[in-house]
Protein backbone atom coordinates (compact mmCIF):
# COMPACT_ATOMS: atom_id res chain seq x y z
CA UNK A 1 -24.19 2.09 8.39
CA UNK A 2 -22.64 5.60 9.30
CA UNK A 3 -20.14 6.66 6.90
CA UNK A 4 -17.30 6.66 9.68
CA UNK A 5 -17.63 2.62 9.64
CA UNK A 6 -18.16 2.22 6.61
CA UNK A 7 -15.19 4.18 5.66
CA UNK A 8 -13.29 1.40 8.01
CA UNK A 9 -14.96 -1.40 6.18
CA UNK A 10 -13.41 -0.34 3.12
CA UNK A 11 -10.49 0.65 4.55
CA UNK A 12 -9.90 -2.99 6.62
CA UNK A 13 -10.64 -4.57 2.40
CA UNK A 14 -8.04 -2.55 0.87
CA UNK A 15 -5.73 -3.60 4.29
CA UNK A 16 -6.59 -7.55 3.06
CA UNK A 17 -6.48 -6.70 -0.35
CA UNK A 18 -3.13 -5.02 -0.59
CA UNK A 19 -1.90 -7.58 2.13
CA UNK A 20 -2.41 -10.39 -0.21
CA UNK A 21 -0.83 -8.44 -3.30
CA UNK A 22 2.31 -8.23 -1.07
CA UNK A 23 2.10 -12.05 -0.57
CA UNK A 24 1.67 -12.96 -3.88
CA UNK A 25 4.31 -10.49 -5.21
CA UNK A 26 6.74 -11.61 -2.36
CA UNK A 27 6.08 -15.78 -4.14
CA UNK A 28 7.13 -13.77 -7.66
CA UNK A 29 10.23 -12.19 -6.34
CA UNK A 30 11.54 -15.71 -5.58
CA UNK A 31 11.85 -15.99 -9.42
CA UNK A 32 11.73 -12.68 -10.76
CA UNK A 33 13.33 -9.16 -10.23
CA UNK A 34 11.23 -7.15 -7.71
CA UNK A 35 11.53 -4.12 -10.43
CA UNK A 36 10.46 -5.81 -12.96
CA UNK A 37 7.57 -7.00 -10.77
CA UNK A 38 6.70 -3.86 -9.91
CA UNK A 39 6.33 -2.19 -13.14
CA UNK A 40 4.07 -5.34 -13.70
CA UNK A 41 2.06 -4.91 -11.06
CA UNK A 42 1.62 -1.52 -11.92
CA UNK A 43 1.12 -2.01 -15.77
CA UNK A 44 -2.00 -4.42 -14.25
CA UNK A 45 -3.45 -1.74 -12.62
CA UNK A 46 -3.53 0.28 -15.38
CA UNK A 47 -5.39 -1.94 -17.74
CA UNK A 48 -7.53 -2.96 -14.79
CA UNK A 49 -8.44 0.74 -14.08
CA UNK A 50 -9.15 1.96 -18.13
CA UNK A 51 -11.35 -1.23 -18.56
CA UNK A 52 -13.46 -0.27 -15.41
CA UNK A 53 -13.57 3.19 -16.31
CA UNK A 54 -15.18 2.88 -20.13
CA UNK A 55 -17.34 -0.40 -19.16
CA UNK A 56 -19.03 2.49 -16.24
CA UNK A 57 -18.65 5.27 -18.82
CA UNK A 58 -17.27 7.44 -15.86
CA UNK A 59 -16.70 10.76 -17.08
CA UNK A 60 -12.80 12.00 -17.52
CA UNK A 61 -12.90 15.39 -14.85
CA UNK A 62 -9.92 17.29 -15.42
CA UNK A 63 -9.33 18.85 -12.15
CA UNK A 64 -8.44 15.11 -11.37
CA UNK A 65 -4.93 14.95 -13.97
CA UNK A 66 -2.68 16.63 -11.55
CA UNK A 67 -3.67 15.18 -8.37
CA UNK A 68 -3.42 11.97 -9.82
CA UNK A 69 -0.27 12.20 -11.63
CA UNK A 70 1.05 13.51 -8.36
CA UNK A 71 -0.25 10.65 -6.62
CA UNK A 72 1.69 8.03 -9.25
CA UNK A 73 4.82 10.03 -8.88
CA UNK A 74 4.76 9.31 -5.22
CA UNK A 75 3.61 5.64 -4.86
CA UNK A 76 6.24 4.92 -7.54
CA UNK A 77 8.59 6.86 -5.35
CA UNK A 78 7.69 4.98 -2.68
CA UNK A 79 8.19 1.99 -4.17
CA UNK A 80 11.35 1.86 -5.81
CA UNK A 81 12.96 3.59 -2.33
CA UNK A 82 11.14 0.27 -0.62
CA UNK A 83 12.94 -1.91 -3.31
CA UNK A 84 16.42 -0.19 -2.23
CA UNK A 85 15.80 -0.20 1.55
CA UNK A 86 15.20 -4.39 0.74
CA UNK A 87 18.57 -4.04 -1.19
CA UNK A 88 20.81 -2.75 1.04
CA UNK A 89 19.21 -5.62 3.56
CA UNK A 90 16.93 -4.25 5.54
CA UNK A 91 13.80 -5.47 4.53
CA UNK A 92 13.20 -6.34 8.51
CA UNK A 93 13.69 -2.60 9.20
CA UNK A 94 12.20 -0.97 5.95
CA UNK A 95 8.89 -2.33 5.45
CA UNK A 96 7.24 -1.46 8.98
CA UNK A 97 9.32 1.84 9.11
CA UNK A 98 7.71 3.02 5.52
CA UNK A 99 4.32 1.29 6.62
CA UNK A 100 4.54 3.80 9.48
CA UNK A 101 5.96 7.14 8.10
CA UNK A 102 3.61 6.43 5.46
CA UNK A 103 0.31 6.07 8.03
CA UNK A 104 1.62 9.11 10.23
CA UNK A 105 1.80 11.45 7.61
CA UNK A 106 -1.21 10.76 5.84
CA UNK A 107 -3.12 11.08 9.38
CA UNK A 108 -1.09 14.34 10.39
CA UNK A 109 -2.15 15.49 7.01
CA UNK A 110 -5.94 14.55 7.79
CA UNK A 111 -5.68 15.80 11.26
CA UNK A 112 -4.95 19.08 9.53
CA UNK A 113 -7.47 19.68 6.98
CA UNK A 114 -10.42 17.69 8.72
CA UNK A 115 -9.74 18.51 12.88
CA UNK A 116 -9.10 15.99 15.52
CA UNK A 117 -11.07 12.71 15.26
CA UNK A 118 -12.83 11.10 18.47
CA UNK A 119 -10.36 10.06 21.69
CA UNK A 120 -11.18 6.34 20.95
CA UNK A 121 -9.72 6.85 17.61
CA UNK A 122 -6.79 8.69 18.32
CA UNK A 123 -5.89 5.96 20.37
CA UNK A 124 -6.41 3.56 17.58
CA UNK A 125 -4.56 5.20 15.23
CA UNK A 126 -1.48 4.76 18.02
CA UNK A 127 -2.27 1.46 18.41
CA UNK A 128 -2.50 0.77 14.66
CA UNK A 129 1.02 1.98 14.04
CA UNK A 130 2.02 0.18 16.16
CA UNK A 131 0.65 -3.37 14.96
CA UNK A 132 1.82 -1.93 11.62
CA UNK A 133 5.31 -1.89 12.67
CA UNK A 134 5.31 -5.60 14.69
CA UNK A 135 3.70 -6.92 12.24
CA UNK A 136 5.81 -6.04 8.97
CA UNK A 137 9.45 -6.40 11.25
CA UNK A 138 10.17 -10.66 11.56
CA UNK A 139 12.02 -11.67 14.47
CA UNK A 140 15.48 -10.83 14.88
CA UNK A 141 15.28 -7.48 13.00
CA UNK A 142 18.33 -4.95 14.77
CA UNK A 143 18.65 -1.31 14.69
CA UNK A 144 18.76 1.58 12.05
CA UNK A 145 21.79 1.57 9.45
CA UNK A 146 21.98 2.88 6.00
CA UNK A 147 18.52 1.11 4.75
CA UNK A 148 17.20 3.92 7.19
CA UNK A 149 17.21 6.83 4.97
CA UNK A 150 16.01 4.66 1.86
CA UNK A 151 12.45 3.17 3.99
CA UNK A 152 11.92 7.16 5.39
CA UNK A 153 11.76 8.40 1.58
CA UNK A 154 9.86 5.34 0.99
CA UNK A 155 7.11 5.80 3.72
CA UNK A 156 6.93 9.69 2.75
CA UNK A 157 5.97 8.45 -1.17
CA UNK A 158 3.34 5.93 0.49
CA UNK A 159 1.78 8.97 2.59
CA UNK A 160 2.02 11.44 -0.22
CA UNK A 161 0.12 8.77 -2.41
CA UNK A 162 -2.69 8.65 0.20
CA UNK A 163 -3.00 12.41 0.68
CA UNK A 164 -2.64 13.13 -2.96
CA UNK A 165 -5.14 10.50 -4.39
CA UNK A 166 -7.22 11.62 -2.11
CA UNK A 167 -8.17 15.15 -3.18
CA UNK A 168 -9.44 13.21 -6.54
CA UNK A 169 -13.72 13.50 -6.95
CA UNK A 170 -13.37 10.60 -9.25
CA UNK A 171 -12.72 6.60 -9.03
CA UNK A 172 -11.33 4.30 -12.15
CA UNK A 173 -10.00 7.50 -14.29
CA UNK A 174 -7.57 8.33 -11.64
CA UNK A 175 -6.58 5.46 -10.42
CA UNK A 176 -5.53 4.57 -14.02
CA UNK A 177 -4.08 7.96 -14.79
CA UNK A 178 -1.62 7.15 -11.35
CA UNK A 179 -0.86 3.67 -12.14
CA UNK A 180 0.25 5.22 -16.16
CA UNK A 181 2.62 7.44 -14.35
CA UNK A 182 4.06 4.74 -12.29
CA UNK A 183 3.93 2.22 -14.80
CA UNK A 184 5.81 4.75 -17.24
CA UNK A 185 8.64 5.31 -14.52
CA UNK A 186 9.24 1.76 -13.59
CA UNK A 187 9.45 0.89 -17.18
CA UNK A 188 11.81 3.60 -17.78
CA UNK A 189 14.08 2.08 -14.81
CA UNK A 190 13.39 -1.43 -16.14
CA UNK A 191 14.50 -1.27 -18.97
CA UNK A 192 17.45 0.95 -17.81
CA UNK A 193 18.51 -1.82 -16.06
CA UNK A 194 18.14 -4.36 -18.54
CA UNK A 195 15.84 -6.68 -16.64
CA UNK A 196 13.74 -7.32 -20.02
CA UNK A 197 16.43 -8.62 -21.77
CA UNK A 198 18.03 -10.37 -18.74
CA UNK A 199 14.79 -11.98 -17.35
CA UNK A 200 13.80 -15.35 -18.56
CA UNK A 201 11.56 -16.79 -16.37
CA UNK A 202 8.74 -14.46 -16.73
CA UNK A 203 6.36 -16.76 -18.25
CA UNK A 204 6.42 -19.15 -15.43
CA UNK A 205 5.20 -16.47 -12.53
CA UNK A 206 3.15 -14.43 -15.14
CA UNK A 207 -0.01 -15.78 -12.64
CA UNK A 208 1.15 -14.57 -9.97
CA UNK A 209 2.41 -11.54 -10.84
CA UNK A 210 -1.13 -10.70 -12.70
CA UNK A 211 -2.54 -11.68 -9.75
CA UNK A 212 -0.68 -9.31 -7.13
CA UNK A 213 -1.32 -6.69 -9.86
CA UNK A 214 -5.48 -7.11 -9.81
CA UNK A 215 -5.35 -7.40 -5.86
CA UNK A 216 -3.14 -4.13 -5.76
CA UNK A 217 -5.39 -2.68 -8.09
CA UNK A 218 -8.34 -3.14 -5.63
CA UNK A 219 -6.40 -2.04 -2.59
CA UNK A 220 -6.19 1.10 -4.41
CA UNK A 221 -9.68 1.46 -5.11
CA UNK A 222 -11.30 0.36 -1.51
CA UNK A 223 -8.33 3.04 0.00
CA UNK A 224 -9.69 5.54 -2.54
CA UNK A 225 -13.30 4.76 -1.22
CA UNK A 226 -12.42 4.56 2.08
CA UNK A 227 -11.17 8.17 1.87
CA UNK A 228 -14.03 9.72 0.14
CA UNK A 229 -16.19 8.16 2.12
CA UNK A 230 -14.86 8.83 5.78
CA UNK A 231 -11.60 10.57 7.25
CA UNK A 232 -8.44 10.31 5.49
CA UNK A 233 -6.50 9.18 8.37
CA UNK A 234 -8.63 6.76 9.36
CA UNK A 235 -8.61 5.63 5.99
CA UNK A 236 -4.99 5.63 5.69
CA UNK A 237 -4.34 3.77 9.56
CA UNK A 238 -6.51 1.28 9.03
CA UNK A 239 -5.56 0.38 5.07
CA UNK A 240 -1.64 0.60 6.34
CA UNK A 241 -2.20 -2.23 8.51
CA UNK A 242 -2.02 -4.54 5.25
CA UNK A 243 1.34 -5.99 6.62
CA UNK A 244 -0.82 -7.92 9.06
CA UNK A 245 -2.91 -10.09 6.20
CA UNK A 246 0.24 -10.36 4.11
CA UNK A 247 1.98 -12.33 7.89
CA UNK A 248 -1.50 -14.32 7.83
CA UNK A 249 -1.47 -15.51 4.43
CA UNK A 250 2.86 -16.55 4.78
CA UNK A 251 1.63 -18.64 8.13
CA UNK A 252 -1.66 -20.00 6.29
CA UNK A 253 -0.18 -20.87 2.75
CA UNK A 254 3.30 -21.19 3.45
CA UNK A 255 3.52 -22.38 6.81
CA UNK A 256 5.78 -19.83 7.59
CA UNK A 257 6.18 -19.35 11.48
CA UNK A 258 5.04 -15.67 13.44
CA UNK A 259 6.81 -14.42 15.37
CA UNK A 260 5.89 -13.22 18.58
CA UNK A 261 6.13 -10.12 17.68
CA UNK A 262 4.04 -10.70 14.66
CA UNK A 263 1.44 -12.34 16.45
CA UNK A 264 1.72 -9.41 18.74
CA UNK A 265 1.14 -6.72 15.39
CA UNK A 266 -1.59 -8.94 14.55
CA UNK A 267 -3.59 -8.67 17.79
CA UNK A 268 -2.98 -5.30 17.93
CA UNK A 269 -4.09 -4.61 14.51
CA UNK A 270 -7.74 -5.95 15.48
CA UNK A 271 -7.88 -3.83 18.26
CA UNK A 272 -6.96 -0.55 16.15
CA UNK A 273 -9.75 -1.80 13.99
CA UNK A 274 -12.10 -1.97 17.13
CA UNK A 275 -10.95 1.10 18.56
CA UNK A 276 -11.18 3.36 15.50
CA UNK A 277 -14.70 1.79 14.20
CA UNK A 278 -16.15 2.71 17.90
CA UNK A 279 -16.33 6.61 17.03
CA UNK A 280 -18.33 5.16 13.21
């Protein structure tokens, strides 16, 4: 296998893999604050990540600190700008318009510093943002209004995550030194807001919430694999389509109905996937 596809392969796992995360986090946030979920998730990751790193005895390089701390700065960014997109109701808008910003500017960014990729997966990449952005928007969605500015911010953390974890040489020790740095900020807002004295069901969604942690945790790593392994942007097109899994697992699990447009994101999706893995 070239290392083109299996840079896709990797990237398509972290897609699944962070897809489900979102589902299982989205069952949690019926119960629980999203925050407070968040800085969970993260706080996962981290204990995930420092485990895997001293059971492999992978060495600590320190050129890595900065671009990882970077990296946490942003995808916490990201994330708590998501968080107040979905608060000032506009989740239908936000989530496909960070999934996008967050794709394009990681594959402008790769476009940049490693040339144009193949015609077939240019093409992809247009067709992959758009499945991204059918896929993540339900039915009914309407136009921009003040959740606009809030899911831009939040895309450019997402894409400033990808390009900045990316210029790591590593694999567990800076993926845990991002999620401490995220971690540390959403406990910091957390607890700012009170949500661990206010919240009293955590006990009954701890599962869950463990769970979206360990899956996000391993969407992280196949994206940072994906990455080294291949092109950035195709790493970051193809791992952005995670939107897509998270629609299939609501209609699987929860019989939750797709839209057409969903169905549509979906279907395009798989023939980003097709159309970038025909340059691998």
């Amino acid at each position: 296998m070239s290392p083109e596809l299996a840079a896709v392969a990797f990237a398509l796992l972290s897609a699944v893999s962070w897809g489900a995360g979102d589902f299982s986090g989205g069952v949690a946030s019926r119960r629980l604050n999203p925050y407070l979920i968040a800085w969970l998730v993260h706080a996962t990751g981290l204990g995930l990540f420092t485990l895997l790193a001293l059971l492999r005895a992978e060495a600590f390089l320190p050129q890595d600190l900065p671009w990882s701390m970077a990296a946490g700065f942003a995808g916490c960014v990201g994330l708590v700008f998501l968080y107040r997109a979905f608060q000032a109701r506009e989740m239908g808008l936000a989530a496909p318009i960070a999934g996008v910003v967050g794709a394009a500017l990681a594959a402008l960014v790769g476009l940049f510093l490693e040339g144009l990729p193949g015609p077939w997966q240019l093409l992809g990449f247009a067709v992959g943002l758009l499945g991204v952005w059918l896929a993540a928007r339900p039915e009914g969605a309407t136009g921009p209004s003040q959740g606009l500015v809030y899911a831009f911010v939040a895309g450019l953390g997402f894409g400033g995550y990808f390009v900045l974890i990316d210029r790591v040489e590593g694999l567990f020790w800076p993926s845990a030194l991002a999620k401490l740095v995220a971690a540390t900020l959403m406990l910091l807002w957390v607890w700012r807001m009170g949500l661990l004295r206010r919240e009293a069901r955590l006990a009954g969604s701890l599962g869950l919430v463990v769970l979206a942690g360990l899956l996000d945790a391993a969407g992280n790593v196949l994206f940072l694999v994906a990455a080294q392994t291949g092109r950035l942007d195709v790493a970051a097109v193809i791992s952005s389509l995670y939107p897509a899994s998270t629609a299939l697992l609501a209609w699987g699990l929860l019989r939750e109905r797709l839209s057409r447009g969903q169905t549509l994101g979906v279907l395009l999706s798989l023939v980003a996937i097709t159309l970038i893995a025909a340059n691998g």
